[in-house]
C-alpha atoms as a PDB file:
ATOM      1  CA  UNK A   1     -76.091 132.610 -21.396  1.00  0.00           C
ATOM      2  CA  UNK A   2     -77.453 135.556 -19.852  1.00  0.00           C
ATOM      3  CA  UNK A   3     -80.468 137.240 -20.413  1.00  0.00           C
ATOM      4  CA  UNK A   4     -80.591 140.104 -22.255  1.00  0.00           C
ATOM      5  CA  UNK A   5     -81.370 142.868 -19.511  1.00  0.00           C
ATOM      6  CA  UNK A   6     -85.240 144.217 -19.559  1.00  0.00           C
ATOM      7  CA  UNK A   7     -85.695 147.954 -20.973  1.00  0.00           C
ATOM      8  CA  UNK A   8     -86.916 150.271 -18.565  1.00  0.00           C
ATOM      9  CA  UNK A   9     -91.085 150.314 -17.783  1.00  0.00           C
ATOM     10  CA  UNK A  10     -91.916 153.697 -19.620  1.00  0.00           C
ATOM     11  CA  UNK A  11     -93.682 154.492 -16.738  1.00  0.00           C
ATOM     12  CA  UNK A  12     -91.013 155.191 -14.744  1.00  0.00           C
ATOM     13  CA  UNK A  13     -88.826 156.974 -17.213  1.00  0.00           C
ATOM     14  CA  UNK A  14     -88.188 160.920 -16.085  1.00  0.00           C
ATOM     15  CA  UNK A  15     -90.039 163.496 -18.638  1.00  0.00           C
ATOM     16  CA  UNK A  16     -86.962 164.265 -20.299  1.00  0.00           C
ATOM     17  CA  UNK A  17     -86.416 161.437 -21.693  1.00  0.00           C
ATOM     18  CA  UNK A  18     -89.707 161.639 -24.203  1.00  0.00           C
ATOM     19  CA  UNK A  19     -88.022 165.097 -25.001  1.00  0.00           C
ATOM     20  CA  UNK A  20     -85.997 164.459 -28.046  1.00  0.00           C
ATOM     21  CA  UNK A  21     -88.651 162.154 -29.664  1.00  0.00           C
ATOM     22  CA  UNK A  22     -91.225 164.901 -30.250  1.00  0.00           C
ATOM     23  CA  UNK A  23     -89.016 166.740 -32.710  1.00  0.00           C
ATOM     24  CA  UNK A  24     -90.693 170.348 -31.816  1.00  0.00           C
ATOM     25  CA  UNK A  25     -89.002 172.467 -33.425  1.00  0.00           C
ATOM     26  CA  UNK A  26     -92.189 176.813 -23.914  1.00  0.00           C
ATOM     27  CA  UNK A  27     -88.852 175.938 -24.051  1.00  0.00           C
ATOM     28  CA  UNK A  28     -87.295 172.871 -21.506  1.00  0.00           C
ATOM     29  CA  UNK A  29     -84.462 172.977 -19.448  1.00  0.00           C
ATOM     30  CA  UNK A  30     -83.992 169.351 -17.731  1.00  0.00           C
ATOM     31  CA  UNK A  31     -81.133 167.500 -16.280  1.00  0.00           C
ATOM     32  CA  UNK A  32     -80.563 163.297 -17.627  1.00  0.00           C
ATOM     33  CA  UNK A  33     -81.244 162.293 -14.460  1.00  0.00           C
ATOM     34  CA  UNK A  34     -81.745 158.688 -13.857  1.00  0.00           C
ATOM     35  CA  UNK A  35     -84.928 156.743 -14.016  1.00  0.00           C
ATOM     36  CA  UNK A  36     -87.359 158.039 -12.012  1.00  0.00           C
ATOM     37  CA  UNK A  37     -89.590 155.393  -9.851  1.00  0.00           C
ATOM     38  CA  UNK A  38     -92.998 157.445  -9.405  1.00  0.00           C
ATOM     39  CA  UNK A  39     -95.982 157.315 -11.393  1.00  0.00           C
ATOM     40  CA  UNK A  40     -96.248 161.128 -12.468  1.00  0.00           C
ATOM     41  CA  UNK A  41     -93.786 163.113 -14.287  1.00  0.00           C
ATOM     42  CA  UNK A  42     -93.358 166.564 -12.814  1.00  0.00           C
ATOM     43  CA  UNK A  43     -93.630 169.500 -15.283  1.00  0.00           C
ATOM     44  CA  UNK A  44     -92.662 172.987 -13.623  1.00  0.00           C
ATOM     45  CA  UNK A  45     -93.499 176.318 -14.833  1.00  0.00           C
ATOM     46  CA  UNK A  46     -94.635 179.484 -13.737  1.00  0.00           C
ATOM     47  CA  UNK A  47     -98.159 180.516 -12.991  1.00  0.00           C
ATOM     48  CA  UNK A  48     -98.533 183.066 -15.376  1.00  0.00           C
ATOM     49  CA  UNK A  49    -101.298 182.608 -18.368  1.00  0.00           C
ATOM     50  CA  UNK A  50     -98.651 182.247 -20.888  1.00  0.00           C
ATOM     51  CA  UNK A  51     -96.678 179.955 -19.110  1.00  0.00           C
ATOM     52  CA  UNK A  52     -99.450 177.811 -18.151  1.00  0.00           C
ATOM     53  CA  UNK A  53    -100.704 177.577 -21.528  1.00  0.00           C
ATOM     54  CA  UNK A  54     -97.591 176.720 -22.657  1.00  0.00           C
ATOM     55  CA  UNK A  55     -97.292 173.600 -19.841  1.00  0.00           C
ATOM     56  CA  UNK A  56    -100.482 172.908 -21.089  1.00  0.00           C
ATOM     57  CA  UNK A  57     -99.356 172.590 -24.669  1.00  0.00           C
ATOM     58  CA  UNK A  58     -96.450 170.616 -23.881  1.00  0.00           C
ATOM     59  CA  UNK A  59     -98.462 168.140 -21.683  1.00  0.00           C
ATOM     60  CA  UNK A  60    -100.922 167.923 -24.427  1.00  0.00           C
ATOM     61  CA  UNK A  61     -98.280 167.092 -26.823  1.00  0.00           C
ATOM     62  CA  UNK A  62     -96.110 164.960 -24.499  1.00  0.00           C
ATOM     63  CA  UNK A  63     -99.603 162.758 -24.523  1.00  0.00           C
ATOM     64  CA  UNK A  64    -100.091 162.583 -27.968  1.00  0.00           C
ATOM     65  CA  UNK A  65     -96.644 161.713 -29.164  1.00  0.00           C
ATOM     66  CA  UNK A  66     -96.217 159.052 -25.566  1.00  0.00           C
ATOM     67  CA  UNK A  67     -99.473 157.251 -24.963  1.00  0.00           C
ATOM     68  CA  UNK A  68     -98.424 156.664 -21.799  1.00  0.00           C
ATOM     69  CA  UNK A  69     -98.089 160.224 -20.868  1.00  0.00           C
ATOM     70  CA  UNK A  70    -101.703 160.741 -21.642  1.00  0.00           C
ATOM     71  CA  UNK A  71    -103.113 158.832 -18.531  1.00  0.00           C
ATOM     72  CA  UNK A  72    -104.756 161.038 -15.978  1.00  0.00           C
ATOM     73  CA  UNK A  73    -102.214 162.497 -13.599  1.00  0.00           C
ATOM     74  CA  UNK A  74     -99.235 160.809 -15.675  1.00  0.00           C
ATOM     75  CA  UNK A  75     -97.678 164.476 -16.156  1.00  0.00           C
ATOM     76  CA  UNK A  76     -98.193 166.716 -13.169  1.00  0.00           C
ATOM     77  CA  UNK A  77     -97.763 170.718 -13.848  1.00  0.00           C
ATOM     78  CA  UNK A  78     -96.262 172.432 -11.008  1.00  0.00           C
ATOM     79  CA  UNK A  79     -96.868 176.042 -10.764  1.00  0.00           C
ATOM     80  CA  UNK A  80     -93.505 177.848  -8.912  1.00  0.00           C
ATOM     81  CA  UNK A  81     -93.632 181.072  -7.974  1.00  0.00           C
ATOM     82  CA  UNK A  82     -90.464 182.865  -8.905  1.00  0.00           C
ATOM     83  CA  UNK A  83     -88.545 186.170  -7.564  1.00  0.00           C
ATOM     84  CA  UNK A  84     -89.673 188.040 -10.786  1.00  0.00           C
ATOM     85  CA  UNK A  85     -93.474 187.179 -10.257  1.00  0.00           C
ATOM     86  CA  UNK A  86     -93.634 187.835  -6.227  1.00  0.00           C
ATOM     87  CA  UNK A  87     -91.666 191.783  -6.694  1.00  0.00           C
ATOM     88  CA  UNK A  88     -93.406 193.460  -8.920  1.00  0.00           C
ATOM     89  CA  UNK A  89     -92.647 197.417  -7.324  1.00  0.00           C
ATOM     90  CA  UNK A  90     -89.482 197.313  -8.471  1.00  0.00           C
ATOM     91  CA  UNK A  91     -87.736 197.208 -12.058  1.00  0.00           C
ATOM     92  CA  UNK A  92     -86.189 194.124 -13.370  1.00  0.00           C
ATOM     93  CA  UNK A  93     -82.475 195.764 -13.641  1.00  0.00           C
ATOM     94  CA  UNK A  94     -82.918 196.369  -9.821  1.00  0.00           C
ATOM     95  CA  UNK A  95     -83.668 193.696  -8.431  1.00  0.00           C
ATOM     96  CA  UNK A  96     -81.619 190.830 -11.509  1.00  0.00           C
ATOM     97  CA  UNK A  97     -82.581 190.745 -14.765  1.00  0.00           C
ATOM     98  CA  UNK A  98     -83.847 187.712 -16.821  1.00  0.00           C
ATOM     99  CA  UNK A  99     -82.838 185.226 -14.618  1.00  0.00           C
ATOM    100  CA  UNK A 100     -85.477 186.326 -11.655  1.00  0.00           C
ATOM    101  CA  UNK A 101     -88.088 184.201 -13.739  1.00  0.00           C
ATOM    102  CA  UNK A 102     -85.990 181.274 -14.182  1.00  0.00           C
ATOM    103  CA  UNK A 103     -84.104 180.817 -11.155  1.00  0.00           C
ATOM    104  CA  UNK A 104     -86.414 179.135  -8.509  1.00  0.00           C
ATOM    105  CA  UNK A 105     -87.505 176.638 -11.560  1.00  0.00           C
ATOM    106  CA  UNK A 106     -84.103 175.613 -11.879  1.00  0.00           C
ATOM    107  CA  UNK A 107     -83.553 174.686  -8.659  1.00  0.00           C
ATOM    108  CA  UNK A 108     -86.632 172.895  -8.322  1.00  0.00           C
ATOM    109  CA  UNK A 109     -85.092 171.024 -11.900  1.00  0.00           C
ATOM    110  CA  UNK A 110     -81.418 170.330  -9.802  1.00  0.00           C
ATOM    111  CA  UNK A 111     -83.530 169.033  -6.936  1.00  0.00           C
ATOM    112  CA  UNK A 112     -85.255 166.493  -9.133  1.00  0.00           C
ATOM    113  CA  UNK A 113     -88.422 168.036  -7.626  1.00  0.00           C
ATOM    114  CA  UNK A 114     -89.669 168.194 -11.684  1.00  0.00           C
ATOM    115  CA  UNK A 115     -88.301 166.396 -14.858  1.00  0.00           C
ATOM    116  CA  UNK A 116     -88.634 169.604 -16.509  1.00  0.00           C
ATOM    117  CA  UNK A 117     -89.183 173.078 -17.127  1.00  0.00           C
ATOM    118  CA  UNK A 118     -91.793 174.595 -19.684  1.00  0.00           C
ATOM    119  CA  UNK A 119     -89.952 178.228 -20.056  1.00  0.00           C
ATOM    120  CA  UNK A 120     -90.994 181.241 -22.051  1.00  0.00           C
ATOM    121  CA  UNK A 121     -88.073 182.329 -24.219  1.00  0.00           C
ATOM    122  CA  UNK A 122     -88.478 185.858 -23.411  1.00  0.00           C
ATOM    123  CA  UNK A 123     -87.865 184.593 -19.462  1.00  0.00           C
ATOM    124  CA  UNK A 124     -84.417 182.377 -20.011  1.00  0.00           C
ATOM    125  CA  UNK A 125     -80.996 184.301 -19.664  1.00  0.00           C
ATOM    126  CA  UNK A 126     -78.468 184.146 -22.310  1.00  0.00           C
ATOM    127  CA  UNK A 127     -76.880 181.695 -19.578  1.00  0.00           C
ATOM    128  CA  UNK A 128     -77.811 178.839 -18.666  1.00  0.00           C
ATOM    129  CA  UNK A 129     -77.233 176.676 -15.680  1.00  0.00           C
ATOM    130  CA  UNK A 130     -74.577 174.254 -16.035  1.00  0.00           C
ATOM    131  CA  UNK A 131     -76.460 170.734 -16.465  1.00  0.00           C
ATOM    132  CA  UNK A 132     -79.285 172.061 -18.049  1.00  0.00           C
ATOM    133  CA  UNK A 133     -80.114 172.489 -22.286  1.00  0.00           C
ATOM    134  CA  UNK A 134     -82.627 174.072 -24.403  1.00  0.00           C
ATOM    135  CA  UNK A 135     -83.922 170.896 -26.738  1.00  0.00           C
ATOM    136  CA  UNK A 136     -86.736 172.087 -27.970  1.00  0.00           C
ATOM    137  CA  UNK A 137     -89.420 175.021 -28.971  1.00  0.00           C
ATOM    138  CA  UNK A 138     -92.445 174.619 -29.161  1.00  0.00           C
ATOM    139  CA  UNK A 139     -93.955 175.807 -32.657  1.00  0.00           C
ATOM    140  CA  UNK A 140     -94.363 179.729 -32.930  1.00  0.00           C
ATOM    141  CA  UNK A 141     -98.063 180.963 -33.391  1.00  0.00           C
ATOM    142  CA  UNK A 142     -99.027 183.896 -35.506  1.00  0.00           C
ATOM    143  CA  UNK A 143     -97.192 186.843 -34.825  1.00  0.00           C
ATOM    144  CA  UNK A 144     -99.141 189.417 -36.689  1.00  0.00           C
ATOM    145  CA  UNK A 145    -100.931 191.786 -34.391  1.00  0.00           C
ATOM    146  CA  UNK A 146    -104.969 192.366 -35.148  1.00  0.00           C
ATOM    147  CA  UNK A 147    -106.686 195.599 -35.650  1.00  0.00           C
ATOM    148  CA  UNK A 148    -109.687 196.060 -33.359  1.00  0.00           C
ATOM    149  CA  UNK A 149    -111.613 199.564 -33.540  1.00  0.00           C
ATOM    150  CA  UNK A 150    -115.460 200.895 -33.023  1.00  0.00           C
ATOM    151  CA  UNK A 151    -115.358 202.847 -36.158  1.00  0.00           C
ATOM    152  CA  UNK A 152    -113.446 201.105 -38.571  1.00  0.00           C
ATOM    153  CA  UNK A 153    -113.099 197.693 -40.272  1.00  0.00           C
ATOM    154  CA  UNK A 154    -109.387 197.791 -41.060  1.00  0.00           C
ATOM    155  CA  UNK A 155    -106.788 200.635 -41.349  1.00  0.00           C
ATOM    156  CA  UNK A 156    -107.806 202.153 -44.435  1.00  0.00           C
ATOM    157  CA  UNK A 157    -111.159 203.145 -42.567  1.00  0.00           C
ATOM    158  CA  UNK A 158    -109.639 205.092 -39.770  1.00  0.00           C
ATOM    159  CA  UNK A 159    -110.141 208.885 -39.882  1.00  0.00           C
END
């Protein structure tokens, strides 16, 4: 009789993997890609403030749902710089559209150089590269804009 075959050490388990377990409803992009046999978990993103917080946010929640994804250093964020963040004298229809934000994470993604990509939805292309999905959003905040004035304490007030 054979034994029954050990599951894999959680620890060594690529990032998407813990993806479809946290039932968000930053957007991923991540290829199945087999068991990884490192210690950290690779997160890439952007180095903009709204893509960092959203890394943030997903490593935060990544930790809370996975204890084993909140150890120190057990989910790396790696801040690429992309086409669309280095040209910034040009306009966007110049120089390619959406993807220019997107592209250089992907390849890092096909590389296996991250488990996966934390991307703003206002970045990703109505396209998207063949091996990769969308699983999950994070939750959307507030959208309401807020009034801020010297001389008045809401709309009404204005002259």
């Amino acid at each position: 009789m054979l034994a029954p075959k050990p599951a894999p050490c959680p620890c060594t388990l690529p990032l998407a993997t813990y993806l479809p377990a946290l039932h968000l409803p930053a957007l991923f992009s991540f290829t199945c890609a087999n068991p990884l046999t490192r210690a950290r978990r690779p997160l890439g993103t952007r180095g903009s403030p709204l893509a960092l917080a959203q890394a943030y946010e997903t490593k935060r929640r990544l930790g809370e749902t996975f204890p084993e994804l909140a150890a120190e250093g057990a989910v790396e964020i790696c801040t690429i710089m992309t086409k669309g963040d280095a040209i910034l004298d040009k306009a966007l229809s110049e120089i390619g559209g959406k993807g220019l934000f997107t592209k250089e994470l992907d390849v890092s993604l096909m590389n296996k150089e991250v488990d996966i990509c934390v991307h703003s939805m206002k970045d990703v292309p109505t396209w998207l590269v063949p091996g990769t999905v969308l699983p999950c959003n994070l939750p959307r905040e507030d959208t309401r804009d807020a009034f801020i004035s010297e001389k008045a304490s809401n709309i009404a007030g204005l002259p």
